[in-house]
N, C-alpha and C. Protein backbone atom coordinates (compact mmCIF):
# COMPACT_ATOMS: atom_id res chain seq x y z
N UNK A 1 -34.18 -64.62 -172.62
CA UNK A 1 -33.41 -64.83 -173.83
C UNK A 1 -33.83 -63.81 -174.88
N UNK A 2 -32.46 -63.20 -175.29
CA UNK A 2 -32.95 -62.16 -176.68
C UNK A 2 -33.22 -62.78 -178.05
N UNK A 3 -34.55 -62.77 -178.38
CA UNK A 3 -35.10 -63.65 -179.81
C UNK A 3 -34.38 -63.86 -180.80
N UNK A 4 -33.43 -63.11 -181.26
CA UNK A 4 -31.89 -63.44 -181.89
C UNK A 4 -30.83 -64.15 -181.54
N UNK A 5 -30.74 -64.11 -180.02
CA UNK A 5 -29.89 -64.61 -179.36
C UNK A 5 -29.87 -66.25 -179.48
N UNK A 6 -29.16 -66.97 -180.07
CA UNK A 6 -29.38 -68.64 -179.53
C UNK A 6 -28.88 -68.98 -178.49
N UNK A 7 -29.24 -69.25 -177.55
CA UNK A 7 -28.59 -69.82 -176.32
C UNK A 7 -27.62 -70.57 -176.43
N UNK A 8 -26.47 -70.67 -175.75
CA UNK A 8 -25.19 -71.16 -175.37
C UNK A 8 -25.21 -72.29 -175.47
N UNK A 9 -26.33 -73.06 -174.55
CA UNK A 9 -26.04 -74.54 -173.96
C UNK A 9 -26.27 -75.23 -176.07
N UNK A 10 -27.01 -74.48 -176.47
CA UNK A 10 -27.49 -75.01 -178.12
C UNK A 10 -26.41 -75.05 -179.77
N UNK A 11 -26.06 -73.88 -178.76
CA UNK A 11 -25.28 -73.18 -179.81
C UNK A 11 -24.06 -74.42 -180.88
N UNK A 12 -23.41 -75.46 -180.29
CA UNK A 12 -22.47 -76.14 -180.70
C UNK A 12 -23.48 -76.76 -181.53
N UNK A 13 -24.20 -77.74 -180.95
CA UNK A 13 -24.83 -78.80 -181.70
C UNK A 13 -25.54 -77.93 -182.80
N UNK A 14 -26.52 -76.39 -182.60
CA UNK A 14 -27.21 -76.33 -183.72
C UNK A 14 -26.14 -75.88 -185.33
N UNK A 15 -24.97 -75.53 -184.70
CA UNK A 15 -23.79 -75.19 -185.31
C UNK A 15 -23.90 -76.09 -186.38
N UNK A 16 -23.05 -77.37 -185.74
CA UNK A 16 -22.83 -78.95 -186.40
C UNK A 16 -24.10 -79.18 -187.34
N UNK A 17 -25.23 -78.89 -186.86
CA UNK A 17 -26.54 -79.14 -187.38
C UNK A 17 -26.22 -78.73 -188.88
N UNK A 18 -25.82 -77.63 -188.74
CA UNK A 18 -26.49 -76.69 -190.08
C UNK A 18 -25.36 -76.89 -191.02
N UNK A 19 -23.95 -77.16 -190.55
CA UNK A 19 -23.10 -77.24 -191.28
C UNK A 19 -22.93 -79.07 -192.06
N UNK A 20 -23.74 -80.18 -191.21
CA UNK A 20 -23.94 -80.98 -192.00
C UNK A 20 -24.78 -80.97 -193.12
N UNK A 21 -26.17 -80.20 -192.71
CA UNK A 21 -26.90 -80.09 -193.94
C UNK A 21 -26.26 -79.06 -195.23
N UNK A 22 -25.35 -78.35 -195.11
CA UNK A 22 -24.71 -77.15 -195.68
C UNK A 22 -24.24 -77.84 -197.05
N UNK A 23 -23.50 -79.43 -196.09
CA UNK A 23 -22.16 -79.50 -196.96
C UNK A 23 -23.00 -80.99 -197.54
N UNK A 24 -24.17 -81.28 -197.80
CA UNK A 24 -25.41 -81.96 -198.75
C UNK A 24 -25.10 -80.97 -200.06
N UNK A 25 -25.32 -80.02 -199.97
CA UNK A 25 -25.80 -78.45 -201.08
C UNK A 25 -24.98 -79.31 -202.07
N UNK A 26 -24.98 -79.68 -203.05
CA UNK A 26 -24.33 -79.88 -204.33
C UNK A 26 -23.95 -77.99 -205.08
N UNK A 27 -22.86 -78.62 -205.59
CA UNK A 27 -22.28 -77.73 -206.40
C UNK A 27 -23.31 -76.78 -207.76
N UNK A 28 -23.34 -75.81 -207.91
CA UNK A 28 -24.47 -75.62 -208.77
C UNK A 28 -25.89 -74.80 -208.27
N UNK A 29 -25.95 -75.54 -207.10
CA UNK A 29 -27.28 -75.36 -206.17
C UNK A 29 -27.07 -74.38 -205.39
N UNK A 30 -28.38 -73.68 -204.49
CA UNK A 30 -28.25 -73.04 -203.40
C UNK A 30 -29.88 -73.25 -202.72
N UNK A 31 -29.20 -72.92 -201.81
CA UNK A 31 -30.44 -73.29 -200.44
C UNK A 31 -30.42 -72.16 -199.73
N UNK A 32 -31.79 -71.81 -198.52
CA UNK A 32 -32.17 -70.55 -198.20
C UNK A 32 -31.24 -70.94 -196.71
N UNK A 33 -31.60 -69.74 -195.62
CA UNK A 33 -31.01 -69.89 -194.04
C UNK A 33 -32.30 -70.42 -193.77
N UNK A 34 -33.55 -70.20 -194.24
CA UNK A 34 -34.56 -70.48 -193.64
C UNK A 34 -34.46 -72.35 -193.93
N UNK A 35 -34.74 -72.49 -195.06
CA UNK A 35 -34.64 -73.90 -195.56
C UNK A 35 -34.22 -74.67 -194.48
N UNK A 36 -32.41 -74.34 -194.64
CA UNK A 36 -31.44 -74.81 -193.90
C UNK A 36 -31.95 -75.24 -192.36
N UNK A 37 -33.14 -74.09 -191.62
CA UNK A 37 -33.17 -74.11 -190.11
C UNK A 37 -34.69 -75.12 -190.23
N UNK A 38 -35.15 -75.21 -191.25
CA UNK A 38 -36.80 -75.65 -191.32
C UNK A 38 -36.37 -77.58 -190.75
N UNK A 39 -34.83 -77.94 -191.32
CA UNK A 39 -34.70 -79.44 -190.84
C UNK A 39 -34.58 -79.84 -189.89
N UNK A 40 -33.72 -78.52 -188.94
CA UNK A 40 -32.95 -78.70 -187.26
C UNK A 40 -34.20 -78.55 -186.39
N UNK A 41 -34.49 -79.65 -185.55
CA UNK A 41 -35.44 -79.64 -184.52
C UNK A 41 -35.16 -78.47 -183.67
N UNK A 42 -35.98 -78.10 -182.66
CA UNK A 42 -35.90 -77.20 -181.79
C UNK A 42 -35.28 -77.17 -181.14
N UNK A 43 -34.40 -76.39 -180.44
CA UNK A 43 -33.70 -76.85 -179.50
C UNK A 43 -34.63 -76.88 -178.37
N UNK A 44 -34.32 -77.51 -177.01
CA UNK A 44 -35.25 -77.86 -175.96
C UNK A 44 -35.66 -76.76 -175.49
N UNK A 45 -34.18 -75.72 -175.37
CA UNK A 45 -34.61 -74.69 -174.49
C UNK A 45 -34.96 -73.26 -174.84
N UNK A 46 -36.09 -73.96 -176.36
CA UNK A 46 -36.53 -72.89 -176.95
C UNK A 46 -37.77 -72.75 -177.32
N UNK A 47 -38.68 -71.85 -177.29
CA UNK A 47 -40.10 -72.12 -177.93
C UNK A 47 -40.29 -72.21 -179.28
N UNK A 48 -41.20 -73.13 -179.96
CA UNK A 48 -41.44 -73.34 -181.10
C UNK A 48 -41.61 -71.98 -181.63
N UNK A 49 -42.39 -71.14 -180.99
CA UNK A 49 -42.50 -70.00 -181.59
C UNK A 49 -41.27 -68.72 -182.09
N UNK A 50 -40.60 -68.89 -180.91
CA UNK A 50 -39.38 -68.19 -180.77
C UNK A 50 -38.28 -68.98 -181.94
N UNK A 51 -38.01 -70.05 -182.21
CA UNK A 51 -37.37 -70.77 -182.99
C UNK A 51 -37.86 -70.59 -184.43
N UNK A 52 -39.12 -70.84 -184.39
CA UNK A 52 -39.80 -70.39 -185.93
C UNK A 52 -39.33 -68.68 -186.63
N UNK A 53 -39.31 -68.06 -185.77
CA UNK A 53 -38.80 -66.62 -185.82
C UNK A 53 -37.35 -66.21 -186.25
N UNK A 54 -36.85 -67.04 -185.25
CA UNK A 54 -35.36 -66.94 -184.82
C UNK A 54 -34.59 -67.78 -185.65
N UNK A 55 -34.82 -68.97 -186.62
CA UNK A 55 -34.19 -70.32 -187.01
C UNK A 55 -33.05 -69.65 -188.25
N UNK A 56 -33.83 -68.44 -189.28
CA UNK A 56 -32.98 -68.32 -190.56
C UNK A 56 -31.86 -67.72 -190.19
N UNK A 57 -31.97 -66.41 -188.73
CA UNK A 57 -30.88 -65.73 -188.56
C UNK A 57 -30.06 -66.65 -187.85
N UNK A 58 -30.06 -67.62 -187.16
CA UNK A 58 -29.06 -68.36 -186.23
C UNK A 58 -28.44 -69.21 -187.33
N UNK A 59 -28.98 -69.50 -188.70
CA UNK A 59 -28.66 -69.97 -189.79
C UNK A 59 -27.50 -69.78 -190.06
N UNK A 60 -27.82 -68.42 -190.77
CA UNK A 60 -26.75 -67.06 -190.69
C UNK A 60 -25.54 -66.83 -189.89
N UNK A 61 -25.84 -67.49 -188.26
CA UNK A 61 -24.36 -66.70 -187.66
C UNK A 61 -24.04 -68.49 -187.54
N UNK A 62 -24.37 -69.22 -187.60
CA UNK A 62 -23.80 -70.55 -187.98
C UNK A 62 -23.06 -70.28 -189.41
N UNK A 63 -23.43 -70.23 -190.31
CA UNK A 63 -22.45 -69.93 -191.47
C UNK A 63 -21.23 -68.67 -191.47
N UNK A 64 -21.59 -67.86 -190.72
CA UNK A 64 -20.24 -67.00 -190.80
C UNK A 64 -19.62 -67.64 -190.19
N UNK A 65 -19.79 -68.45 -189.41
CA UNK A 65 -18.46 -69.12 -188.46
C UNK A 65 -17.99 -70.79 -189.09
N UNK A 66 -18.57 -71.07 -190.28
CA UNK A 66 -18.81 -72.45 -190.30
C UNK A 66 -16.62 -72.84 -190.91
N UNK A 67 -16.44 -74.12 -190.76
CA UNK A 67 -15.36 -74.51 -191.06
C UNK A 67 -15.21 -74.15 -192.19
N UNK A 68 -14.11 -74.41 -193.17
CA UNK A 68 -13.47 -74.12 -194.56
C UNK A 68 -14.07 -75.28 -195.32
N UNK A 69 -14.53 -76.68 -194.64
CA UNK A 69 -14.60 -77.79 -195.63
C UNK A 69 -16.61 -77.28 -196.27
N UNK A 70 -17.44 -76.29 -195.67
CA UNK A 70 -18.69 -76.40 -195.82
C UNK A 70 -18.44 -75.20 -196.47
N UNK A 71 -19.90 -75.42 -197.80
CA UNK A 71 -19.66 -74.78 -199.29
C UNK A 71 -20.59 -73.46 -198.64
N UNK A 72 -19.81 -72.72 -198.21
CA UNK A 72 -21.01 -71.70 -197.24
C UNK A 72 -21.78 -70.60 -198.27
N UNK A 73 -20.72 -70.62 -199.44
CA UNK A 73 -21.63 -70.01 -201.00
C UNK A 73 -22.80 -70.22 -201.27
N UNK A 74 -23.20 -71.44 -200.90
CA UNK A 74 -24.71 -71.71 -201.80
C UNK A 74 -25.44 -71.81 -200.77
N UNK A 75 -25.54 -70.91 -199.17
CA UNK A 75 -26.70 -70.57 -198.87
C UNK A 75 -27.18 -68.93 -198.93
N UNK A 76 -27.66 -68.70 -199.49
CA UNK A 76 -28.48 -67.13 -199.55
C UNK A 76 -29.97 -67.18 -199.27
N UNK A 77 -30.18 -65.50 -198.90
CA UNK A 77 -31.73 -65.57 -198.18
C UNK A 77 -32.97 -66.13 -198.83
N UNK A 78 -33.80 -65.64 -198.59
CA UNK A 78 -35.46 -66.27 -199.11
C UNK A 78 -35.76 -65.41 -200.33
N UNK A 79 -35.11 -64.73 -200.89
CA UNK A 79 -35.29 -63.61 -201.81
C UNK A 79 -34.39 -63.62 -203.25
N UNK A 80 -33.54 -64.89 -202.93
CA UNK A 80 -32.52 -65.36 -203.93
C UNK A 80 -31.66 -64.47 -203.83
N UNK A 81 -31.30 -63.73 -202.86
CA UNK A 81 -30.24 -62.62 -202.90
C UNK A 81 -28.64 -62.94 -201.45
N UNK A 82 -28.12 -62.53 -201.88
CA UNK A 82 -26.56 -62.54 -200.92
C UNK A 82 -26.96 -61.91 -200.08
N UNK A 83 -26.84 -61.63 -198.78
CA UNK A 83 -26.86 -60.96 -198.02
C UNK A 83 -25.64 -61.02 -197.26
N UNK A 84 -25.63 -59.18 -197.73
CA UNK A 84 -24.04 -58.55 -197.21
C UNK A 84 -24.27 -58.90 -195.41
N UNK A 85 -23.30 -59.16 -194.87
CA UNK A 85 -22.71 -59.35 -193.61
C UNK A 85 -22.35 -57.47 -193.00
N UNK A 86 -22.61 -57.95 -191.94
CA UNK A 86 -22.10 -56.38 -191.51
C UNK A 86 -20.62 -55.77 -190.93
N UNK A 87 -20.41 -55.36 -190.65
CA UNK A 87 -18.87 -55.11 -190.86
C UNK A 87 -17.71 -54.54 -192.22
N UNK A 88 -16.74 -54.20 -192.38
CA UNK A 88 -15.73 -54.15 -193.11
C UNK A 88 -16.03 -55.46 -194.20
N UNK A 89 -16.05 -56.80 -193.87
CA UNK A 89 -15.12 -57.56 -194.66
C UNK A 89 -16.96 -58.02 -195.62
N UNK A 90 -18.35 -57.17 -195.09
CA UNK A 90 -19.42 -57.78 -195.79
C UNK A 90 -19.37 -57.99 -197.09
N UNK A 91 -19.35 -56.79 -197.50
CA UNK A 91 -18.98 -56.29 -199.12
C UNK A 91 -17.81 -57.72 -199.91
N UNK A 92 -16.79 -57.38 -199.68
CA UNK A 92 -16.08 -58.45 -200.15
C UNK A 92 -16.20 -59.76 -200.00
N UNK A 93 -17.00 -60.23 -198.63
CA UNK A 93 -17.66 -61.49 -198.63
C UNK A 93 -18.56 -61.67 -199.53
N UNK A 94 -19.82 -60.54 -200.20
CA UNK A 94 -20.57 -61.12 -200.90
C UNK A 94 -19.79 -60.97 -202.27
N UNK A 95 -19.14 -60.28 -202.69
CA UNK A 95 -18.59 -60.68 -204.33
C UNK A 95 -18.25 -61.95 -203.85
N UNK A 96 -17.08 -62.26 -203.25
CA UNK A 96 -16.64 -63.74 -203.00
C UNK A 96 -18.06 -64.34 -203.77
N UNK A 97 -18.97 -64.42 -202.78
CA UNK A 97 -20.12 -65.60 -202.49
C UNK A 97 -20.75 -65.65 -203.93
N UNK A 98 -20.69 -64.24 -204.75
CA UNK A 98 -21.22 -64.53 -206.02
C UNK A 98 -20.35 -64.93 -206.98
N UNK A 99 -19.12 -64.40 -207.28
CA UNK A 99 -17.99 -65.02 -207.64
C UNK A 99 -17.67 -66.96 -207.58
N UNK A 100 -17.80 -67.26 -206.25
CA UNK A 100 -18.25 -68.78 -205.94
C UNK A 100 -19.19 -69.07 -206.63
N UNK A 101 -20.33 -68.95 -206.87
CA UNK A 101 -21.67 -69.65 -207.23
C UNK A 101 -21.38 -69.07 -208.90
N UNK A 102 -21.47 -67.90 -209.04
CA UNK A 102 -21.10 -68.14 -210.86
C UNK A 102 -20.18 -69.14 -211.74
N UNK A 103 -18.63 -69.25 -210.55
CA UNK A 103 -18.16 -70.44 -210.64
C UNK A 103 -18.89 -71.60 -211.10
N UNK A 104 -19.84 -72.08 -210.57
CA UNK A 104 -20.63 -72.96 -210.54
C UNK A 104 -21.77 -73.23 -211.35
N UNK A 105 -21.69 -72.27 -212.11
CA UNK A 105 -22.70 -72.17 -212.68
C UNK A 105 -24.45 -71.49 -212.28
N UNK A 106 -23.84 -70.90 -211.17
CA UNK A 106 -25.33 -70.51 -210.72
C UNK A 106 -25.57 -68.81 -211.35
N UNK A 107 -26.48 -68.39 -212.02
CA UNK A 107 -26.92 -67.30 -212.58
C UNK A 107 -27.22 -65.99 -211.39
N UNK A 108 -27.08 -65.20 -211.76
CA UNK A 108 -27.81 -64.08 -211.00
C UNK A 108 -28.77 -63.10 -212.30
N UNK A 109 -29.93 -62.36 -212.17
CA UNK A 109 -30.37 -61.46 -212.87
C UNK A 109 -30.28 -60.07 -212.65
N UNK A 110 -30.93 -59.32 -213.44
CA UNK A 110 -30.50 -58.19 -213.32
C UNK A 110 -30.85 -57.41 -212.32
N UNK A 111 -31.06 -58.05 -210.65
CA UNK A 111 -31.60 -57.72 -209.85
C UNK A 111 -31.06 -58.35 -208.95
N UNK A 112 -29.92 -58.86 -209.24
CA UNK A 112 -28.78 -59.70 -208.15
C UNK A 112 -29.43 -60.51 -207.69
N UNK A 113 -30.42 -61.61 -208.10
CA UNK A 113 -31.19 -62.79 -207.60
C UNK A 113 -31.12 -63.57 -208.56
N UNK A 114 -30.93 -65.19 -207.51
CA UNK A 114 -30.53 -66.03 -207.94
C UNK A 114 -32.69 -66.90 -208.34
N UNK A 115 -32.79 -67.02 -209.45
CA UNK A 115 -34.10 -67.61 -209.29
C UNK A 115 -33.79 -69.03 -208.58
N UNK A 116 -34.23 -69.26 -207.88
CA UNK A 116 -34.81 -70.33 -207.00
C UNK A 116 -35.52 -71.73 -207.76
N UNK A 117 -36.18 -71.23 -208.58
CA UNK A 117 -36.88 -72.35 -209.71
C UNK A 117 -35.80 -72.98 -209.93
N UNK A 118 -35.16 -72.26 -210.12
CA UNK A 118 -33.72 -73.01 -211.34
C UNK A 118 -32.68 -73.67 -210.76
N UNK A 119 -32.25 -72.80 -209.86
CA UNK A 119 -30.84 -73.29 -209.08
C UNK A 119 -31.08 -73.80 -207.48
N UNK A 120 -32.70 -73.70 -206.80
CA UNK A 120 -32.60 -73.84 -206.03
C UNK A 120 -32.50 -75.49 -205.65
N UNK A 121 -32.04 -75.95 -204.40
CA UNK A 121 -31.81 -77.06 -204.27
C UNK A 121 -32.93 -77.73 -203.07
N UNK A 122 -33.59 -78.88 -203.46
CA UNK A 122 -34.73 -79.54 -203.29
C UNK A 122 -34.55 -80.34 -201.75
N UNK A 123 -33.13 -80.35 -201.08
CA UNK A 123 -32.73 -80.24 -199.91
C UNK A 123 -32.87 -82.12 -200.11
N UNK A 124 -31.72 -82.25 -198.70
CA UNK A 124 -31.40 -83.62 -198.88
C UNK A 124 -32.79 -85.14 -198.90
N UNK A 125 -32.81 -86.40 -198.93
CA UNK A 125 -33.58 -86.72 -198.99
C UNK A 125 -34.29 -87.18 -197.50
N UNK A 126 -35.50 -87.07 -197.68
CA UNK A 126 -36.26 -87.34 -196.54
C UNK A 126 -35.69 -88.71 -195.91
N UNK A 127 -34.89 -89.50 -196.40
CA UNK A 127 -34.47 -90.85 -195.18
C UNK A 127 -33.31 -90.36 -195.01
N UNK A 128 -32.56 -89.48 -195.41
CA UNK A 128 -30.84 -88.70 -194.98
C UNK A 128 -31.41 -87.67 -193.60
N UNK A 129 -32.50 -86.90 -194.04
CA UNK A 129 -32.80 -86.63 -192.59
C UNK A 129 -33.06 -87.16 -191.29
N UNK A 130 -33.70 -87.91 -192.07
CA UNK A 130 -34.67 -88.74 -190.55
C UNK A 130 -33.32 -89.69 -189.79
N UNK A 131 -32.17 -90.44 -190.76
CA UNK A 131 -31.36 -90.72 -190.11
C UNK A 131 -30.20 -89.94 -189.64
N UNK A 132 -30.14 -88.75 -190.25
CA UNK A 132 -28.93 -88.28 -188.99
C UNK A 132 -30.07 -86.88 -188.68
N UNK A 133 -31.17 -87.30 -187.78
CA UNK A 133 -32.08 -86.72 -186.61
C UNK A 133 -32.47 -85.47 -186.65
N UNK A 134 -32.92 -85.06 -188.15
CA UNK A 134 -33.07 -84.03 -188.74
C UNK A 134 -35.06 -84.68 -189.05
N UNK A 135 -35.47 -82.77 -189.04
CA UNK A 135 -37.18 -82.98 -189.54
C UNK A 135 -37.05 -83.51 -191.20
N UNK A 136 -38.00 -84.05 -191.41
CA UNK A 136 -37.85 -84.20 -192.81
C UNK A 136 -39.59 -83.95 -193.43
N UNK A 137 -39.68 -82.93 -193.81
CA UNK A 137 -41.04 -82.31 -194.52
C UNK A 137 -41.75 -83.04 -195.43
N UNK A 138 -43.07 -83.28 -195.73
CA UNK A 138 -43.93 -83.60 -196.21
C UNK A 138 -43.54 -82.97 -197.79
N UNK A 139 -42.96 -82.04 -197.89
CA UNK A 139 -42.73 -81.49 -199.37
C UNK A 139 -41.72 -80.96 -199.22
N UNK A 140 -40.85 -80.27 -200.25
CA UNK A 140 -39.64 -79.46 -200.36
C UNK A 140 -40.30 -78.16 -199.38
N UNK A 141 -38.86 -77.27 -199.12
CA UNK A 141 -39.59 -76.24 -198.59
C UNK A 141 -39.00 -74.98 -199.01
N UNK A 142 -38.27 -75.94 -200.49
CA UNK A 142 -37.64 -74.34 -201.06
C UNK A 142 -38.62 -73.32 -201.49
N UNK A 143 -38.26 -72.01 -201.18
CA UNK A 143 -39.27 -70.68 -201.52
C UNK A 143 -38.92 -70.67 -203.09
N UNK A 144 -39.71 -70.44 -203.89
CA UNK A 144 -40.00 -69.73 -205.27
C UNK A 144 -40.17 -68.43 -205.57
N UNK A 145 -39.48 -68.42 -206.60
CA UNK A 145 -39.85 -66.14 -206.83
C UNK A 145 -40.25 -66.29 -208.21
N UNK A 146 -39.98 -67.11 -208.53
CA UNK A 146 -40.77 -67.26 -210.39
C UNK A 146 -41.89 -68.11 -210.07
C-alpha cells in the first residue's frame, strides 16, 4: 500500500466518517484535516503508524469529494491556512473557501491565516463521539498558532 493511498475496502466508510464529523463544524468555526482524522479509528487494514501519517491527507481527498449538504469551508490545514487543491479549479476553490468562512464571520490576517485561538472549533462532544464510534480524546486536539 502507497502511504497516501487509503485502501479501497476503507475508503467508503472512512469517507462517511469524516463527512459526519464535518457537518458537527458550526458555522463561524473551522477545524484542521488532522483534527478531523485524530476521531476516525484506524482502519483494520492499516498500521497505526501508517494512519498517524496518512489520516490529515485522506482527510483532504474525503473533502474534495464530500456531498453538497457538508460545510467543507471550515476545514483548513494545521497552519490556519486554505490549502489550494491541485489542478485548474484549486485557485478558485480556495477564494470560494475564504469567501465562505468570511461569510461567517471567520477572520483571516495578513498572512492568510485563520488564528485557531479564535475561530477554531473545540470538535464535537466526547459522548457524540463515543456514540456514533468515533475516538474521543482526553483534551481538544485543536492546534494553536497564537
Amino acid at each position: 500500500m502507497n502511504l497516501l493511498e487509503l485502501p479501497a475496502s476503507a475508503q467508503g466508510s472512512f469517507y462517511a466518517a469524516v463527512w459526519k464529523i464535518v457537518r458537527q463544524v458550526p458555522s463561524g468555526r473551522v477545524t484542521t484535516y488532522g483534527q478531523i482524522g485524530s476521531y476516525i479509528p484506524c482502519p483494520a487494514s492499516v498500521s497505526p503508524e501508517d494512519y498517524h501519517a496518512a489520516r490529515a491527507r485522506w482527510v483532504g481527498s474525503a473533502m474534495a469529494a464530500c456531498p453538497s449538504d457538508v460545510p467543507w469551508q471550515r476545514v483548513i490545514n494545521a497552519q490556519g491556512k486554505i490549502s489550494i487543491r491541485s489542478g485548474s479549479q484549486g485557485v478558485s476553490a480556495a477564494e470560494t473557501q475564504r469567501r465562505l468562512l468570511e461569510s461567517e464571520g471567520v477572520l483571516f490576517d495578513a498572512r492568510d491565516r485563520v488564528n485557531l485561538s479564535q475561530f477554531g472549533w473545540q470538535g464535537p462532544s466526547a459522548e457524540w463521539l463515543r456514540e456514533n464510534g468515533f475516538e474521543a480524546p482526553d483534551a481538544p486536539v485543536q492546534p494553536t498558532l497564537w
